[in-house]
N, C-alpha and C. Protein backbone atom coordinates (compact mmCIF):
# COMPACT_ATOMS: atom_id res chain seq x y z
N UNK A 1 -14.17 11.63 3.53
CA UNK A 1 -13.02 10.89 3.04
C UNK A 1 -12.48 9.99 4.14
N UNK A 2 -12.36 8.77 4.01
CA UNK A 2 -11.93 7.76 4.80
C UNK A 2 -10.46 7.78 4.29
N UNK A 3 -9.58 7.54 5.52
CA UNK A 3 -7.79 7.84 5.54
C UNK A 3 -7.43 6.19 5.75
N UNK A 4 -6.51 5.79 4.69
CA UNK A 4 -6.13 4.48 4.87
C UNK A 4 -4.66 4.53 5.00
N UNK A 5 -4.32 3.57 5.57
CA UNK A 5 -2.26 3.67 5.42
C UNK A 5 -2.09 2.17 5.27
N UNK A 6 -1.26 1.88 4.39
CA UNK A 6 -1.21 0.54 3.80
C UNK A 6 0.95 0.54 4.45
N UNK A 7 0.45 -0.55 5.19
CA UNK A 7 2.32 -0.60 6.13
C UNK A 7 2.53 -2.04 5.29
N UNK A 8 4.00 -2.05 4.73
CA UNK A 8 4.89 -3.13 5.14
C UNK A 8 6.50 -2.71 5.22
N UNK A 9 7.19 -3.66 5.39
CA UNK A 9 8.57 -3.29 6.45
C UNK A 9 9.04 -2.30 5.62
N UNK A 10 9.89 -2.45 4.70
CA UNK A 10 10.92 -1.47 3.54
C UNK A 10 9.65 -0.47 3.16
N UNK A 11 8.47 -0.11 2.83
CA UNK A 11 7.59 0.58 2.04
C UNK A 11 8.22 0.89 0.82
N UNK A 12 8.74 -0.10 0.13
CA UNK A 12 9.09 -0.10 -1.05
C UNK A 12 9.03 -0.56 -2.25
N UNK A 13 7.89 -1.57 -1.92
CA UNK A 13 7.19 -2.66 -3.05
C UNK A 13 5.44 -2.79 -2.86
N UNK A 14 5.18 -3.87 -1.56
CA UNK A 14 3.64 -3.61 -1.62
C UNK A 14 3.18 -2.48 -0.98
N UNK A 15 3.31 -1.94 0.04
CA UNK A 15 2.84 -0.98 0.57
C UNK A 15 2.96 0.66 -0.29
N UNK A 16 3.91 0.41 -1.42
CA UNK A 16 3.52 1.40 -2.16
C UNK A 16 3.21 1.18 -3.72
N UNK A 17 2.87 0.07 -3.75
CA UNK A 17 1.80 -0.17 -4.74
C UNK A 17 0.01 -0.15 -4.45
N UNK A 18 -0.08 -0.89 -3.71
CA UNK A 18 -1.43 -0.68 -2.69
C UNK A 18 -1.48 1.25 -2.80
N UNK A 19 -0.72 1.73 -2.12
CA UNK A 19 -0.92 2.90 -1.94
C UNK A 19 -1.35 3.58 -3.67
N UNK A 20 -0.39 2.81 -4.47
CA UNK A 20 -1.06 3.67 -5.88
C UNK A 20 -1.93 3.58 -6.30
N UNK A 21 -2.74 1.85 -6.02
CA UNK A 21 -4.22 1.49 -6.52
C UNK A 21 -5.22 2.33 -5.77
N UNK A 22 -5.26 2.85 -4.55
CA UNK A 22 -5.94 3.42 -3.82
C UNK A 22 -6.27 4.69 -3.79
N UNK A 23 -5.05 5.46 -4.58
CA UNK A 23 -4.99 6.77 -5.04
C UNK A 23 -5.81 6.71 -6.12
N UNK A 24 -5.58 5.71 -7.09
CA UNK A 24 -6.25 6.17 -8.49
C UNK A 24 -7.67 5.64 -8.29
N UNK A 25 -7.91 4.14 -7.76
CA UNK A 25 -9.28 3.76 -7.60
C UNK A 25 -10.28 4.15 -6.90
N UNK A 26 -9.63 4.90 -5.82
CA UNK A 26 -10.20 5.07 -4.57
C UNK A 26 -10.21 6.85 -4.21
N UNK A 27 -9.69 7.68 -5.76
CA UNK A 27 -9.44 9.16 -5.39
C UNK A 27 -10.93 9.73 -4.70
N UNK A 28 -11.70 8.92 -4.90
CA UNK A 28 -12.97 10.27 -4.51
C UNK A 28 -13.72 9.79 -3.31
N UNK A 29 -13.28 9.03 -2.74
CA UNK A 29 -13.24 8.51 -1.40
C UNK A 29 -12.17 8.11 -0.48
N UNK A 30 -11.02 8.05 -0.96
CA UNK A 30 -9.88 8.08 0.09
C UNK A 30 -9.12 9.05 -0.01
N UNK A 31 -8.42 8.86 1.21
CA UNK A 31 -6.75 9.56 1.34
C UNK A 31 -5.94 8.47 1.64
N UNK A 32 -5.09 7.83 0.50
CA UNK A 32 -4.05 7.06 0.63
C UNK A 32 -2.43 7.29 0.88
N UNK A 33 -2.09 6.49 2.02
CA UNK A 33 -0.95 6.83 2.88
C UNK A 33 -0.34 4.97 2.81
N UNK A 34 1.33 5.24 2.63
CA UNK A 34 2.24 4.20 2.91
C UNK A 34 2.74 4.25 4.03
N UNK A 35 4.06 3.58 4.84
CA UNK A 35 4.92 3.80 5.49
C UNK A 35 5.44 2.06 5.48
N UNK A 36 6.01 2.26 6.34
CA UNK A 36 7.18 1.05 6.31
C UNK A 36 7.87 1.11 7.97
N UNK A 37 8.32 -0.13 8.60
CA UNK A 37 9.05 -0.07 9.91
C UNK A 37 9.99 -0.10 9.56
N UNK A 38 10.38 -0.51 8.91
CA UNK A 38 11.94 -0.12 8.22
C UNK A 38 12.06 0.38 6.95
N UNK A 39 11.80 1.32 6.50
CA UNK A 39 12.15 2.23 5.42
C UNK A 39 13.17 1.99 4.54
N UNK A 40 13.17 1.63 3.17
CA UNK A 40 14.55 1.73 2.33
C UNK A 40 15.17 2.95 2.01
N UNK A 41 14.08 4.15 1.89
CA UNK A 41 13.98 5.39 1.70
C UNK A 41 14.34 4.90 0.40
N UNK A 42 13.42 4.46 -0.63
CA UNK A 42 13.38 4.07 -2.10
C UNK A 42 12.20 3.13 -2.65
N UNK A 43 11.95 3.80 -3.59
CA UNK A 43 10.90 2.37 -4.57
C UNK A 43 11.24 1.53 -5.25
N UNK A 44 10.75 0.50 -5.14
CA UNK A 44 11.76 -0.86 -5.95
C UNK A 44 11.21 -0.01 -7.29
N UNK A 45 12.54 -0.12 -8.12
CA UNK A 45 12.53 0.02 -9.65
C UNK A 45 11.43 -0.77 -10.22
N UNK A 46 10.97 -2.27 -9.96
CA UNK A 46 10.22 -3.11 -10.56
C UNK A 46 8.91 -3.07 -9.93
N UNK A 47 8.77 -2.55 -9.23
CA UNK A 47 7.16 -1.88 -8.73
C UNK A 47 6.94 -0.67 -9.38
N UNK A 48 7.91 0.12 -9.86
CA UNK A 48 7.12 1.58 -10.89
C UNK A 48 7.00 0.83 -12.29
N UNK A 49 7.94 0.12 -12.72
CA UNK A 49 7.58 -0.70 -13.57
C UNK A 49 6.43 -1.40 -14.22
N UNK A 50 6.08 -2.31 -12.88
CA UNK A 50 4.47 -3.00 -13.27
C UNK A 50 3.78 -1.84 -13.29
N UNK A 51 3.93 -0.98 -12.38
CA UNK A 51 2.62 -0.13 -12.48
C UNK A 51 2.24 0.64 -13.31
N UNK A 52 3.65 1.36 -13.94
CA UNK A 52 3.61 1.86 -15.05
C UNK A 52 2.87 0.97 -16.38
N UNK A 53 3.18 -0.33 -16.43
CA UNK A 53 2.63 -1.03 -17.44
C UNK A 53 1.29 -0.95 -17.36
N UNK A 54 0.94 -0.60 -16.39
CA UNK A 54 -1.20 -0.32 -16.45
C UNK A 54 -1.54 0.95 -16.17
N UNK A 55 -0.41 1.94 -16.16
CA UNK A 55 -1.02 3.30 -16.14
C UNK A 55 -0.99 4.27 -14.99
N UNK A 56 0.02 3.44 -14.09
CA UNK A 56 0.07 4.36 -12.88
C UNK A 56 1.36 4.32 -12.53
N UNK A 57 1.56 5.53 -11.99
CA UNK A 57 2.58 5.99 -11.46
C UNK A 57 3.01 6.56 -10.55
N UNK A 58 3.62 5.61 -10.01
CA UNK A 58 4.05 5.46 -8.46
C UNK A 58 5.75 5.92 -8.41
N UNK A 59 6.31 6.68 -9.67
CA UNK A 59 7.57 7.10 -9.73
C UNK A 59 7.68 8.13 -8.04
N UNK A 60 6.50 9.14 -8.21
CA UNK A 60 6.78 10.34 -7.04
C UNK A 60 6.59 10.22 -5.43
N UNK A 61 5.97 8.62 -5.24
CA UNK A 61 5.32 8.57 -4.01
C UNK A 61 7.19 8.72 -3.22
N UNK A 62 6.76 8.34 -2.06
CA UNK A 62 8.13 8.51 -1.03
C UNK A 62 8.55 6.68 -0.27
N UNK A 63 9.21 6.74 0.30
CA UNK A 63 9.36 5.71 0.86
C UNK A 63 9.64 6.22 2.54
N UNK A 64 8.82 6.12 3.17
CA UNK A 64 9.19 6.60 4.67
C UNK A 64 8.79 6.17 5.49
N UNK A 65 9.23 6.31 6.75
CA UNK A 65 8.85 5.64 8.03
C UNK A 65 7.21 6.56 8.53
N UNK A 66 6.93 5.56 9.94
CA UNK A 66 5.49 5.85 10.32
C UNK A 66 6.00 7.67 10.88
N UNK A 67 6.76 7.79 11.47
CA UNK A 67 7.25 9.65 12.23
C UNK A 67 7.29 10.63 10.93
N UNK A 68 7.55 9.87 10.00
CA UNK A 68 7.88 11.03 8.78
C UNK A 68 5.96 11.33 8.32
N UNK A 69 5.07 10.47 8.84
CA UNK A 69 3.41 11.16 8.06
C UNK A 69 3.09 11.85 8.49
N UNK A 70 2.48 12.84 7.63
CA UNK A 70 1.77 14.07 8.31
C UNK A 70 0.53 13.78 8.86
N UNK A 71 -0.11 13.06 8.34
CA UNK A 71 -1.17 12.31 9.02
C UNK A 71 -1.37 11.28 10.19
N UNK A 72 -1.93 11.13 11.63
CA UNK A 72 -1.80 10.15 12.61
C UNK A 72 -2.85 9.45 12.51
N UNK A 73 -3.82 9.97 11.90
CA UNK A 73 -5.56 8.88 12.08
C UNK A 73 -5.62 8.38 11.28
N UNK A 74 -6.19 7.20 11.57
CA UNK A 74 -6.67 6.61 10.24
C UNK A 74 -8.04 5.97 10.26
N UNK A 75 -8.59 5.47 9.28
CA UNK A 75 -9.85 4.41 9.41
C UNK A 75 -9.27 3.51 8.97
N UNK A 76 -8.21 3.00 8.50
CA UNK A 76 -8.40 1.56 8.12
C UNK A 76 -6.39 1.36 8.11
N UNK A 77 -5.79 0.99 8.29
CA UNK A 77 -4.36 0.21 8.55
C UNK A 77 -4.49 -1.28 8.10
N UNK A 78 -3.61 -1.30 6.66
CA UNK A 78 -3.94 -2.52 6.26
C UNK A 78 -2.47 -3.31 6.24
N UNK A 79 -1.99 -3.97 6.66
CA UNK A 79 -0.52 -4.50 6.31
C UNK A 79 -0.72 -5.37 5.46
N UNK A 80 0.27 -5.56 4.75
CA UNK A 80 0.99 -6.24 3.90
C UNK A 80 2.06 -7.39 4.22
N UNK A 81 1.94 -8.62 4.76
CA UNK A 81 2.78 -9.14 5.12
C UNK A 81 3.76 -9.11 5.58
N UNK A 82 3.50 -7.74 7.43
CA UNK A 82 4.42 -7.93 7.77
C UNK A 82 3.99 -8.44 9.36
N UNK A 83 2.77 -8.42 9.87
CA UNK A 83 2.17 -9.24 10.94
C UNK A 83 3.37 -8.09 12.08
N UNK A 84 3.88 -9.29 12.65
CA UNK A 84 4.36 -8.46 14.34
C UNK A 84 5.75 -7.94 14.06
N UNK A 85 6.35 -8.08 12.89
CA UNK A 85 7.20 -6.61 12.17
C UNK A 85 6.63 -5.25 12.45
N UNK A 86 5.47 -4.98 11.79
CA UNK A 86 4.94 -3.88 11.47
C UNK A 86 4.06 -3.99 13.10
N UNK A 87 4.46 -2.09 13.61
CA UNK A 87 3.99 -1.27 14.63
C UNK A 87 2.85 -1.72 15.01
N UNK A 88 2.14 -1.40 16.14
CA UNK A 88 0.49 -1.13 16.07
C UNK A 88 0.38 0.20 15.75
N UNK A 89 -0.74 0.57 14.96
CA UNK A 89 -1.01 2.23 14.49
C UNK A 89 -2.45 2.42 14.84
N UNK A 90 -2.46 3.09 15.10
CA UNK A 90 -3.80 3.13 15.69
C UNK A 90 -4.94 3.67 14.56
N UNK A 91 -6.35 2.95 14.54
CA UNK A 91 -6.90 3.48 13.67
C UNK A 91 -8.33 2.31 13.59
N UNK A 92 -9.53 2.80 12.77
CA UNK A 92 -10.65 2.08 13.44
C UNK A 92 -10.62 0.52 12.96
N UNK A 93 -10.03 0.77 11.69
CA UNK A 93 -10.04 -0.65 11.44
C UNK A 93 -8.94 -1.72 11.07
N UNK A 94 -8.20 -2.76 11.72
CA UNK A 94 -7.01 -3.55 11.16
C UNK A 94 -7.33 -4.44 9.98
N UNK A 95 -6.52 -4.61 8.91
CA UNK A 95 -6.98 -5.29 8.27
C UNK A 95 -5.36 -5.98 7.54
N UNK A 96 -4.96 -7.30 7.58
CA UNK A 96 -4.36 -8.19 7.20
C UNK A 96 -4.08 -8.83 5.80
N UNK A 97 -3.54 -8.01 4.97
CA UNK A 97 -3.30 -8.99 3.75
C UNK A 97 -1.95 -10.09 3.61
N UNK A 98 -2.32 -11.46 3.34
CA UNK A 98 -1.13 -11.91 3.17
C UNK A 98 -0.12 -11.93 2.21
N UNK A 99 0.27 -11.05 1.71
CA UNK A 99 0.96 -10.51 -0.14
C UNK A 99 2.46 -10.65 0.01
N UNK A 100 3.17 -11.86 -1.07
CA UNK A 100 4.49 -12.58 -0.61
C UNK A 100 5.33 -10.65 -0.79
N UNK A 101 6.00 -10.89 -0.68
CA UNK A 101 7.24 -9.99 -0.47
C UNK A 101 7.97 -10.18 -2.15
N UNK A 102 8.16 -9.35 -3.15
CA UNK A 102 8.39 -9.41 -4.77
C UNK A 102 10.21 -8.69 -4.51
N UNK A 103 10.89 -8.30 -3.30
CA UNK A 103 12.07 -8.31 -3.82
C UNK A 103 13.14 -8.65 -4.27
N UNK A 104 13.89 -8.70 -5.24
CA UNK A 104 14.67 -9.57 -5.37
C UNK A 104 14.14 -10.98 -6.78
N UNK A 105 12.93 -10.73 -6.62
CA UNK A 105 12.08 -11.53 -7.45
C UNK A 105 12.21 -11.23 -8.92
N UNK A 106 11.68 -12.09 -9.74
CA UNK A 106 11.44 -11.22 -11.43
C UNK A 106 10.54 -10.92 -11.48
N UNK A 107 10.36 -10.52 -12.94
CA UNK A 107 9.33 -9.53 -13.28
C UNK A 107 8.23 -10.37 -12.74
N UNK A 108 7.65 -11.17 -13.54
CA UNK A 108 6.93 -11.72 -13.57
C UNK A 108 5.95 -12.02 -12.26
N UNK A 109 7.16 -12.04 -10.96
CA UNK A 109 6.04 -12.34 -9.75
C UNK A 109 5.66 -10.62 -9.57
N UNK A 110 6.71 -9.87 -9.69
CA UNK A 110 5.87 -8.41 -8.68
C UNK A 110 4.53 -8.34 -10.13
N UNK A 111 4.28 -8.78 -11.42
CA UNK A 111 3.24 -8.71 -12.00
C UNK A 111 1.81 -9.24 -10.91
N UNK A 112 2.36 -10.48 -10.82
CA UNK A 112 1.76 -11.18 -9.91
C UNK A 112 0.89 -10.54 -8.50
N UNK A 113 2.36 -10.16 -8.03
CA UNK A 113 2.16 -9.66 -6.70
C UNK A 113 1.17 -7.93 -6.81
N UNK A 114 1.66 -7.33 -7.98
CA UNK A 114 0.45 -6.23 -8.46
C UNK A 114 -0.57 -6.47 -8.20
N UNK A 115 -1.02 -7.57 -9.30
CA UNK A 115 -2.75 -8.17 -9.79
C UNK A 115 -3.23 -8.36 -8.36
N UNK A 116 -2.50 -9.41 -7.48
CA UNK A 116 -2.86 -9.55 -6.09
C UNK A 116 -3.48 -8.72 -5.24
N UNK A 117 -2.63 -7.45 -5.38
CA UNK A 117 -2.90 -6.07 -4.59
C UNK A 117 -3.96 -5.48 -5.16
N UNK A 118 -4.23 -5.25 -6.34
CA UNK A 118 -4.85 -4.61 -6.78
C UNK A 118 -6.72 -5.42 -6.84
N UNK A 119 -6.73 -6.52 -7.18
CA UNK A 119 -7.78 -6.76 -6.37
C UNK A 119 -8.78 -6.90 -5.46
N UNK A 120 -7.56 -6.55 -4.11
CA UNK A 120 -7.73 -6.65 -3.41
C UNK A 120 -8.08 -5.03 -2.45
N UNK A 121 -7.26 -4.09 -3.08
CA UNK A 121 -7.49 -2.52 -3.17
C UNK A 121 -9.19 -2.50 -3.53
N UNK A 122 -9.35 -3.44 -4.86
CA UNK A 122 -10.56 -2.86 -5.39
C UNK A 122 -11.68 -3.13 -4.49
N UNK A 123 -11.36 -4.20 -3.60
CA UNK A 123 -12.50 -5.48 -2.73
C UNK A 123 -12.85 -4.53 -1.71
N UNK A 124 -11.68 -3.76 -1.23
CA UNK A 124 -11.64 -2.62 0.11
C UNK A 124 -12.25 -1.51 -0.61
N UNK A 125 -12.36 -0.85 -1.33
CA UNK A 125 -13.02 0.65 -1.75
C UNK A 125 -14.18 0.18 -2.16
N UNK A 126 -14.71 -1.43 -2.10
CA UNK A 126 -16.21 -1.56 -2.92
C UNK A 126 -16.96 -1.40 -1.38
N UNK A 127 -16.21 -2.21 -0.21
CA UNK A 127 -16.71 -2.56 0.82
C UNK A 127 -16.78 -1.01 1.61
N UNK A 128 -15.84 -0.25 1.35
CA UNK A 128 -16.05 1.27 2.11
C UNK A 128 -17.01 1.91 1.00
N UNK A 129 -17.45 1.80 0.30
CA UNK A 129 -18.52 2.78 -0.70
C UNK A 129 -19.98 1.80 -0.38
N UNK A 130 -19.90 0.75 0.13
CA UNK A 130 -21.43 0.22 0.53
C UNK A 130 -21.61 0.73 2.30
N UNK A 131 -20.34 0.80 2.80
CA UNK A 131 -20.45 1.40 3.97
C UNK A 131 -21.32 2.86 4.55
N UNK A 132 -21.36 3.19 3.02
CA UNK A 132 -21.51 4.83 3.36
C UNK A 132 -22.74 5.03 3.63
């Protein structure tokens, strides 16, 4: 099982949506982990929302900082648009998504900003399952 942690600042929109695509797409090859450098300690209402509209549910995940994981290793640390916000974490591989920030936004973009993620979840679990 390859350990991923998907960071952006609040962990309250992409970084725990990413985290839900990765759970469900990615259950039999990952362990998916969020965090945030600044924590809201909450999920945007309109991120359980979209996700709920396709079947996942991201109501129970947490919203927490990098000290609150039980986990320190990783293989892969992917941020979410937060560049030199977000920590260095140590782990084998960095990887950079540029995904706008949906708070405050309508529905319509965190739809957006979902589809975005979630493609992009799928692009990473195709590329770690040819890895193997």
């Amino acid at each position: 099982m390859k350990r991923i942690l998907f960071v952006c600042i609040e962990n309250s929109c992409r970084s725990q949506i990413a985290e839900g695509f990765a759970r469900f797409f990615g259950k039999d090859i990952l362990e998916a982990y969020s965090a945030g450098s600044r924590p809201s300690g909450k999920i945007n209402r309109m991120a359980i929302e979209v996700m709920q509209e396709i079947g996942i549910d991201i109501s129970r995940q947490k919203s927490k900082g990098f000290q609150e994981l039980a986990v320190k290793g990783f293989d892969y640390v992917v941020t979410l648009g937060c560049k030199d916000v977000c920590p260095f974490i140590p782990a084998t591989e960095h990887i950079e998504w540029q995904i706008s920030d949906p708070e405050d936004k309508p529905i319509e973009f965190f739809r957006k900003v979902r589809d975005d993620i979630k493609v992009k979840v799928e692009e990473l679990i195709q590329n770690i399952e040819e890895t193997k």
